[in-house]
Protein backbone atom coordinates (compact mmCIF):
# COMPACT_ATOMS: atom_id res chain seq x y z
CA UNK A 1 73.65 59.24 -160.27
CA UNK A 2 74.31 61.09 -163.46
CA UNK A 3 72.68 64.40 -162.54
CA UNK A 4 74.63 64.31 -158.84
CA UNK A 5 77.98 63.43 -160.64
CA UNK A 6 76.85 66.51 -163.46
CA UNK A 7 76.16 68.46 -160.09
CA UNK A 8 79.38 68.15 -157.93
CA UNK A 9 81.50 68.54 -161.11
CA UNK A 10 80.56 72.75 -160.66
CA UNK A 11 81.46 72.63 -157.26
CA UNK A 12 84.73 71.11 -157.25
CA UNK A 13 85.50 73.82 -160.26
CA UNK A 14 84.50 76.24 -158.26
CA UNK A 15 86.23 75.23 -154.87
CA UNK A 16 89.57 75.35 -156.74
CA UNK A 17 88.79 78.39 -158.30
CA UNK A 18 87.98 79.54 -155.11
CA UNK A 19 91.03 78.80 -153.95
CA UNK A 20 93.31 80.25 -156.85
CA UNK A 21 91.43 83.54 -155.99
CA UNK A 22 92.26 83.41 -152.50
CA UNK A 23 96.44 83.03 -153.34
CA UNK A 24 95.86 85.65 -155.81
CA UNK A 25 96.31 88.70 -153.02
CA UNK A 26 99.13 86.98 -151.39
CA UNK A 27 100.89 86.89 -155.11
CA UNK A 28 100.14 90.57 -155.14
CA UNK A 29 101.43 91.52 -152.09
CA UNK A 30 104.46 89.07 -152.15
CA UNK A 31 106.55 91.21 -154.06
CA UNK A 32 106.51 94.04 -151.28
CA UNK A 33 106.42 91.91 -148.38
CA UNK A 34 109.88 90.85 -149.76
CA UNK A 35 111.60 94.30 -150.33
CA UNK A 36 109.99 95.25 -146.94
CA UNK A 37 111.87 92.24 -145.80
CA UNK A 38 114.78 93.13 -147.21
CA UNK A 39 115.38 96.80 -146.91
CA UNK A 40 113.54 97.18 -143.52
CA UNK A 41 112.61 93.64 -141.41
CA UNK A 42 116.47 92.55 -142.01
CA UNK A 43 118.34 95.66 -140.80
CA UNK A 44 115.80 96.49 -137.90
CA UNK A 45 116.60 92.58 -136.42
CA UNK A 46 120.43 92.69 -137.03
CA UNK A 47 120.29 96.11 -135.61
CA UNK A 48 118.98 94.50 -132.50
CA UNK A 49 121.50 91.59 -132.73
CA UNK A 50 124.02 94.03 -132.90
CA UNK A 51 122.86 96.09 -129.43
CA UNK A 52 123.65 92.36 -127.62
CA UNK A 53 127.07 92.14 -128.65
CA UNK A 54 129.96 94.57 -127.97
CA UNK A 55 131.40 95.69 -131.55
CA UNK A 56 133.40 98.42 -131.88
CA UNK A 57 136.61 99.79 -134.23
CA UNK A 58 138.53 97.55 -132.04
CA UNK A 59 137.59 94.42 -133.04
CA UNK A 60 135.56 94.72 -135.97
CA UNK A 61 138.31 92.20 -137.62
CA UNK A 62 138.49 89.89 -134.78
CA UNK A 63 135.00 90.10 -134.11
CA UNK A 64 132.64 90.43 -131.53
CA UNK A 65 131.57 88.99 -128.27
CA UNK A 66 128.29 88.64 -126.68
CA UNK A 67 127.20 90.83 -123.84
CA UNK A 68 123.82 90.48 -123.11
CA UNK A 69 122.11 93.28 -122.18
CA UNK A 70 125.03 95.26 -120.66
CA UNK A 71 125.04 98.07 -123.23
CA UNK A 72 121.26 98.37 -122.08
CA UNK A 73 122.51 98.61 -118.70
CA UNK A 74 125.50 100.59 -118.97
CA UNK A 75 122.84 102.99 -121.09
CA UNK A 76 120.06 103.06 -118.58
CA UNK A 77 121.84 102.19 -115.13
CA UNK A 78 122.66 105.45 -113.91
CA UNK A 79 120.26 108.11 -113.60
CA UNK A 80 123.13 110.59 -114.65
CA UNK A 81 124.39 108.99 -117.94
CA UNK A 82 124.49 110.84 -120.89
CA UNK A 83 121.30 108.91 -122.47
CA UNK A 84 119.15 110.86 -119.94
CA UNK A 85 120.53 113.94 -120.59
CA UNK A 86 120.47 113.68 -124.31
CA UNK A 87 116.80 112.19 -123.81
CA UNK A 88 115.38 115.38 -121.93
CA UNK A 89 117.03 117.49 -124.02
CA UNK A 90 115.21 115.63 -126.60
CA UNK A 91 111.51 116.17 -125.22
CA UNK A 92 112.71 119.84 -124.50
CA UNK A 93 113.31 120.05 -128.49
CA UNK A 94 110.26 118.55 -129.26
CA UNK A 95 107.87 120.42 -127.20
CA UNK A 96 109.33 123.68 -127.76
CA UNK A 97 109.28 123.03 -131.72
CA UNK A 98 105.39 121.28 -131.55
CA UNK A 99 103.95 123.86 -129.45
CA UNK A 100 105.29 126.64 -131.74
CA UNK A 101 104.29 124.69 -135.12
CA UNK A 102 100.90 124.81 -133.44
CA UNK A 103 100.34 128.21 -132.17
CA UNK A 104 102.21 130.27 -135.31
CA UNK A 105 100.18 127.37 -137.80
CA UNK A 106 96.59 127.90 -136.56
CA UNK A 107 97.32 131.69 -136.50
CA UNK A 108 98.43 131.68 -140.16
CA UNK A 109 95.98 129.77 -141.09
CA UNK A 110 93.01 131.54 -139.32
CA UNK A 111 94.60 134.95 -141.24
CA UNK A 112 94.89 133.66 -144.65
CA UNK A 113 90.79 132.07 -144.30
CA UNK A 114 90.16 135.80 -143.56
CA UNK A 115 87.17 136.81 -145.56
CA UNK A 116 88.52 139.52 -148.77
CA UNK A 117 91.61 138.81 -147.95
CA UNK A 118 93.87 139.92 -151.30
CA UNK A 119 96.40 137.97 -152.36
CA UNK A 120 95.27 134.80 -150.32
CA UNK A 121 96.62 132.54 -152.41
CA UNK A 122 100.08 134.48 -153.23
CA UNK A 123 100.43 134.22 -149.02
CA UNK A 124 100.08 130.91 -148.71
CA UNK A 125 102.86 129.60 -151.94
CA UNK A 126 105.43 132.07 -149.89
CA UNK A 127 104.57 130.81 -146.36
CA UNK A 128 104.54 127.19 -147.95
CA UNK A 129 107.87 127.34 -148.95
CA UNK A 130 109.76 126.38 -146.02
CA UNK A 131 108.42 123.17 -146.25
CA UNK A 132 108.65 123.03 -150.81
CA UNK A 133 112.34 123.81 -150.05
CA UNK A 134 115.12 120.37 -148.94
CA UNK A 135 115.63 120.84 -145.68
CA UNK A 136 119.19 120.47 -147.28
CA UNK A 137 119.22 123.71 -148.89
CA UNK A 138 117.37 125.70 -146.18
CA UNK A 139 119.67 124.53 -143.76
CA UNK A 140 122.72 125.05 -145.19
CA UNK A 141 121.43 128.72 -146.36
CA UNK A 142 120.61 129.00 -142.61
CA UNK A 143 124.29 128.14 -141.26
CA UNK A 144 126.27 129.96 -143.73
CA UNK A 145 123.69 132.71 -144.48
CA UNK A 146 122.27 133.30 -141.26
CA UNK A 147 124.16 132.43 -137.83
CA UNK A 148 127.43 133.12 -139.18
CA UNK A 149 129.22 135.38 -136.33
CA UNK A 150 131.25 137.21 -139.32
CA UNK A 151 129.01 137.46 -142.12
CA UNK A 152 125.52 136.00 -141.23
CA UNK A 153 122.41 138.45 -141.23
CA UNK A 154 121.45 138.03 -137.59
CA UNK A 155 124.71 139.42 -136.72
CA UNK A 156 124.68 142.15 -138.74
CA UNK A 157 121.30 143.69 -137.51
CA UNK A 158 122.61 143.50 -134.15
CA UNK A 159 125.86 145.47 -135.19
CA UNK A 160 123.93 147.93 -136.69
CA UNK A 161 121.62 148.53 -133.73
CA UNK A 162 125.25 149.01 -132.04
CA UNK A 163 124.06 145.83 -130.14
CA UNK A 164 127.16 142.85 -129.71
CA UNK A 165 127.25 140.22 -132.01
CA UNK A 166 126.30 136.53 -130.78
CA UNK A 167 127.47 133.87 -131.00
CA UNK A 168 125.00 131.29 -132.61
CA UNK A 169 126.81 128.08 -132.71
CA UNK A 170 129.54 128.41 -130.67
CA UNK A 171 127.55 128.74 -127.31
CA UNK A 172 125.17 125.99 -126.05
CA UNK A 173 122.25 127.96 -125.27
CA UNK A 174 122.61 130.00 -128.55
CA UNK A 175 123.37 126.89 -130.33
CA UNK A 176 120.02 124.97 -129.72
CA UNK A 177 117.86 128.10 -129.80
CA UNK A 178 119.29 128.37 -133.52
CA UNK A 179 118.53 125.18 -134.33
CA UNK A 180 114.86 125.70 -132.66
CA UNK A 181 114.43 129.02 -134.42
CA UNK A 182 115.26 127.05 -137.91
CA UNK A 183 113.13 124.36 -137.03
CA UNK A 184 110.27 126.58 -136.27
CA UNK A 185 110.44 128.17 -139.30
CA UNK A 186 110.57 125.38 -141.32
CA UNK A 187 107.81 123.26 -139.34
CA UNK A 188 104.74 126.14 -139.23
CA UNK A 189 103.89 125.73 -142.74
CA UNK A 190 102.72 122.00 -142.37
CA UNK A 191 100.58 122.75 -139.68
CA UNK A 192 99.29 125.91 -141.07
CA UNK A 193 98.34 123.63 -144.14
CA UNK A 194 96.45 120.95 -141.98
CA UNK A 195 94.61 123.94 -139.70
CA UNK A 196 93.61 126.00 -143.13
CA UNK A 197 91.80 122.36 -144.50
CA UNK A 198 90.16 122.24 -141.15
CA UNK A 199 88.92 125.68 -141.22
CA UNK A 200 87.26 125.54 -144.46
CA UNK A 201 84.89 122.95 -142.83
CA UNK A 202 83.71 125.49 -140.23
CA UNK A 203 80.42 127.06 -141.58
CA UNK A 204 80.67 130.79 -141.58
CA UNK A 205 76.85 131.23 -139.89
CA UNK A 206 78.48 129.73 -136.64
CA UNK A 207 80.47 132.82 -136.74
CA UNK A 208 77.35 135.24 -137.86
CA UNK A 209 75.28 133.85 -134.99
CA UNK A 210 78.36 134.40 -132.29
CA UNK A 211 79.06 138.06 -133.59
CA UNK A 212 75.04 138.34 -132.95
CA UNK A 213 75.14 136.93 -129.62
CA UNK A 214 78.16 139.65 -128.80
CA UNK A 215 81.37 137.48 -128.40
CA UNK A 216 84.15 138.94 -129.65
CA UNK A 217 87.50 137.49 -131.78
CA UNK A 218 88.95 135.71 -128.89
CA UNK A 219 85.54 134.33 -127.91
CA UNK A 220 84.97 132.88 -131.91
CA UNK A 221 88.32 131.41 -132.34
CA UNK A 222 88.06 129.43 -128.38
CA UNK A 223 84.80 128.09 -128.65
CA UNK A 224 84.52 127.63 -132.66
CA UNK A 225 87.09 127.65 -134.09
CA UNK A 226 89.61 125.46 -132.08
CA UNK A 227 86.73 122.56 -130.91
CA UNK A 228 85.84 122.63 -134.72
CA UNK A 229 89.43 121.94 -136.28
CA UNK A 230 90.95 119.87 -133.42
CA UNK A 231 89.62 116.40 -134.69
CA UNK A 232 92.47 117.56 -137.68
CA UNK A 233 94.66 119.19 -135.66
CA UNK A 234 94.90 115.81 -133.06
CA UNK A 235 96.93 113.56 -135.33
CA UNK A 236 98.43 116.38 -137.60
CA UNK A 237 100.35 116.97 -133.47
CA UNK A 238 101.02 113.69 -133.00
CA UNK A 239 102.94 113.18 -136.36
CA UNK A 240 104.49 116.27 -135.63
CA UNK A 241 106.12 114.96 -132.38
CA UNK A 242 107.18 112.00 -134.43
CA UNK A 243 108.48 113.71 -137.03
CA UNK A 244 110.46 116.50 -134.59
CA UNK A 245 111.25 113.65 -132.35
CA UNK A 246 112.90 112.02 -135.60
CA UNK A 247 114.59 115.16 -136.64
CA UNK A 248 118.56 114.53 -137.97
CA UNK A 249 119.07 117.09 -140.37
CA UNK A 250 117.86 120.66 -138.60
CA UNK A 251 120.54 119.40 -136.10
CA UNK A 252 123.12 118.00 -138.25
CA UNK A 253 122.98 120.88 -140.57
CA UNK A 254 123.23 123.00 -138.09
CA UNK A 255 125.52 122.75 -135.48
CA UNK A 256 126.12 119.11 -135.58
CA UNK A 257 125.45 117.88 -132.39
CA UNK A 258 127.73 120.68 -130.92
CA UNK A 259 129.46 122.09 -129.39
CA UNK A 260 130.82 119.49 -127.59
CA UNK A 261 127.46 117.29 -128.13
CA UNK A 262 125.12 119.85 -126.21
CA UNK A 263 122.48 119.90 -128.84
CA UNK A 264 122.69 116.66 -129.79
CA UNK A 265 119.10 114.91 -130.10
CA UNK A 266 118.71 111.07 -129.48
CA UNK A 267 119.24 110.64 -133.36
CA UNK A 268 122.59 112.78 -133.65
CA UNK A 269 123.16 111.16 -130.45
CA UNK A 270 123.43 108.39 -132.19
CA UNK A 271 125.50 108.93 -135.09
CA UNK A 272 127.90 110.17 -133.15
CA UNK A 273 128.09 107.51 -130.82
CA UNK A 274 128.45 105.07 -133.83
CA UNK A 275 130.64 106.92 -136.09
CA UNK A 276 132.24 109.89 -134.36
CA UNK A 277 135.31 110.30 -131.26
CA UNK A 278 137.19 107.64 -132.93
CA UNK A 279 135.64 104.29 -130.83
CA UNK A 280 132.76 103.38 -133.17
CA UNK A 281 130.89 101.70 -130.64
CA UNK A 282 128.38 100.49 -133.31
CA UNK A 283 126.92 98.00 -130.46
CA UNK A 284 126.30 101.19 -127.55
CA UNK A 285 124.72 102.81 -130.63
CA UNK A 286 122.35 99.82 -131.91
CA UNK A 287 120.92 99.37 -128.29
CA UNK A 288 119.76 103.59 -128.03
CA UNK A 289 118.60 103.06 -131.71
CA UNK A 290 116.59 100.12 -130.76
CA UNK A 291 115.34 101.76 -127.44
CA UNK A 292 114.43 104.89 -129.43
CA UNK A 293 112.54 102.32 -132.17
CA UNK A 294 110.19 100.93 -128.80
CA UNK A 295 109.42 104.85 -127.78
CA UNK A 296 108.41 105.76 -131.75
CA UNK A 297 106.28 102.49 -131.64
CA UNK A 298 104.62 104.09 -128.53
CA UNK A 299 103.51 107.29 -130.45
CA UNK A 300 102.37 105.36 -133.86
CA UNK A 301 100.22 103.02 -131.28
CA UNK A 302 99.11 106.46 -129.61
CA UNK A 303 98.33 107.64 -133.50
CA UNK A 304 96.72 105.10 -134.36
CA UNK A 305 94.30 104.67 -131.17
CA UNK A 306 93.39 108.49 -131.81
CA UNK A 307 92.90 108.44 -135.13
CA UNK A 308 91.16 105.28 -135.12
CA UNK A 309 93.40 104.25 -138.32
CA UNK A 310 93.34 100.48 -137.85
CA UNK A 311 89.68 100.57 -137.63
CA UNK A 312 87.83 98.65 -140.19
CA UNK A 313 85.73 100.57 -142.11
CA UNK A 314 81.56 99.44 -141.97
């Protein structure tokens, strides 16, 4: 009886310390699950409280009422609202934007892996700068610097090819190619970094054996070099549409949503729903927020099915 009492004593130490071990990572991770609750978990459910009631400037004293879902009806019930049309002008932005990122990165990168190419490294700091640089700065240097009609650069090359001046933010059409051309510029350098990491995996003898064979550039860069990088390339594109999707401040900096809201994406959209024309419809603005929230959960889900990031590791 001794030696079984002597025996169990162990394990019932060890069960508790067992157990002390197992709160242990829930002590560590308490601390963060809070602030996450705090700063993110809290605002993202009021925000969708707010889309079912129907606050605005005019009765933000008084208070609100509950409305259900008509601000996701009055949103998404006619086929010609302005949600649609800010929407598609949305996925207009972000294709344009991703598909340039793309083509101008992988070229820049596939020039800079050039073998003896001098000054490599000086290339790539002043091609990476774009994306060193606050999009603050760059886009403010962009506005005042650049599309002014007066005084900006763009201008003045045209006047002194006796061409007419344009004008950048005034029009629509010149408006959101601006704010594409500035986004372009200052998206290329990310994917240029993510294609020149990929290319420095691709062994040079698949090249040497290709030249051998008789294919020429085009040849080596379509059926090596692009199969080879894509498995970096595939989710480097899909944060990219997240990311442009997601875009405020190219817009805001730019043109602000205008003129007259015609580059507005579903973010500046938004905003000025919410805090511009003088109705503050904060409720209209909560319910596009919150469907915008369920079509960014669609691309992280897509992210993370490519990339296989929930996968546990063997």
């Amino acid at each position: 009886m001794a030696q079984t009492s002597a025996t169990a004593t162990p394990e019932r130490r060890s069960g508790s310390g067992g157990k002390r071990q197992g709160l242990l990572p829930y002590l560590y991770v308490g601390p963060a699950l809070l602030v996450m609750a705090v700063i993110t978990f809290y605002p993202l459910f009021y925000q969708v409280y707010l889309s079912f009631l129907n606050l605005r400037a005019v009765n933000l004293i008084a208070g609100p009422d509950w409305v259900g879902l008509q601000n996701y009806q009055r949103i998404l019930g006619s086929l010609t609202s302005e949600f649609y049309v800010v929407t598609g002008r949305t996925v207009l932005w972000t294709v344009l934007n991703v598909a340039c990122h793309i083509i101008f990165g992988i070229f820049l990168a596939i020039q800079l892996n050039k073998r003896g190419l001098k000054g490599a490294r000086i290339y790539r700091t002043i091609l990476i700068l774009p994306w060193a640089v606050p999009v603050v700065v760059t886009g403010l240097m962009w506005r005042t610097t650049l599309f002014d009609f007066n005084f900006g650069a763009f201008n003045q090359i045209l006047r002194s090819l006796d061409l007419p001046a344009v004008s950048w933010l005034q029009n629509p059409t010149n408006a959101f190619i601006a704010v594409v051309l500035f986004n372009v510029w200052a998206g290329i350098p990310f994917m240029m970094m993510v294609a020149s990491g990929a290319l420095q995996a691709v062994p040079d003898e698949l090249y040497e054996v290709a030249m051998v064979d008789g294919a020429n550039a085009w040849q080596r860069h379509w059926n090596i070099t692009l199969p080879l990088i894509r498995p970096a390339m595939i989710p480097a594109t899909i944060l990219g549409i997240i990311w442009t999707f997601n875009n405020f401040l190219a817009i805001y900096l730019i043109t602000g949503g205008g003129p007259a809201g015609q580059t507005d994406i579903l973010l500046t959209y938004i905003y000025r729903v919410a805090f511009l024309g003088g109705q503050f419809l904060y409720s209209s603005a909560s319910a596009v927020a919150v469907i915008v929230f369920f079509i960014l959960i669609g691309f992280v889900l897509l992210n993370v099915r490519i990339t296989n990031a929930m996968k546990d590791s063997e």
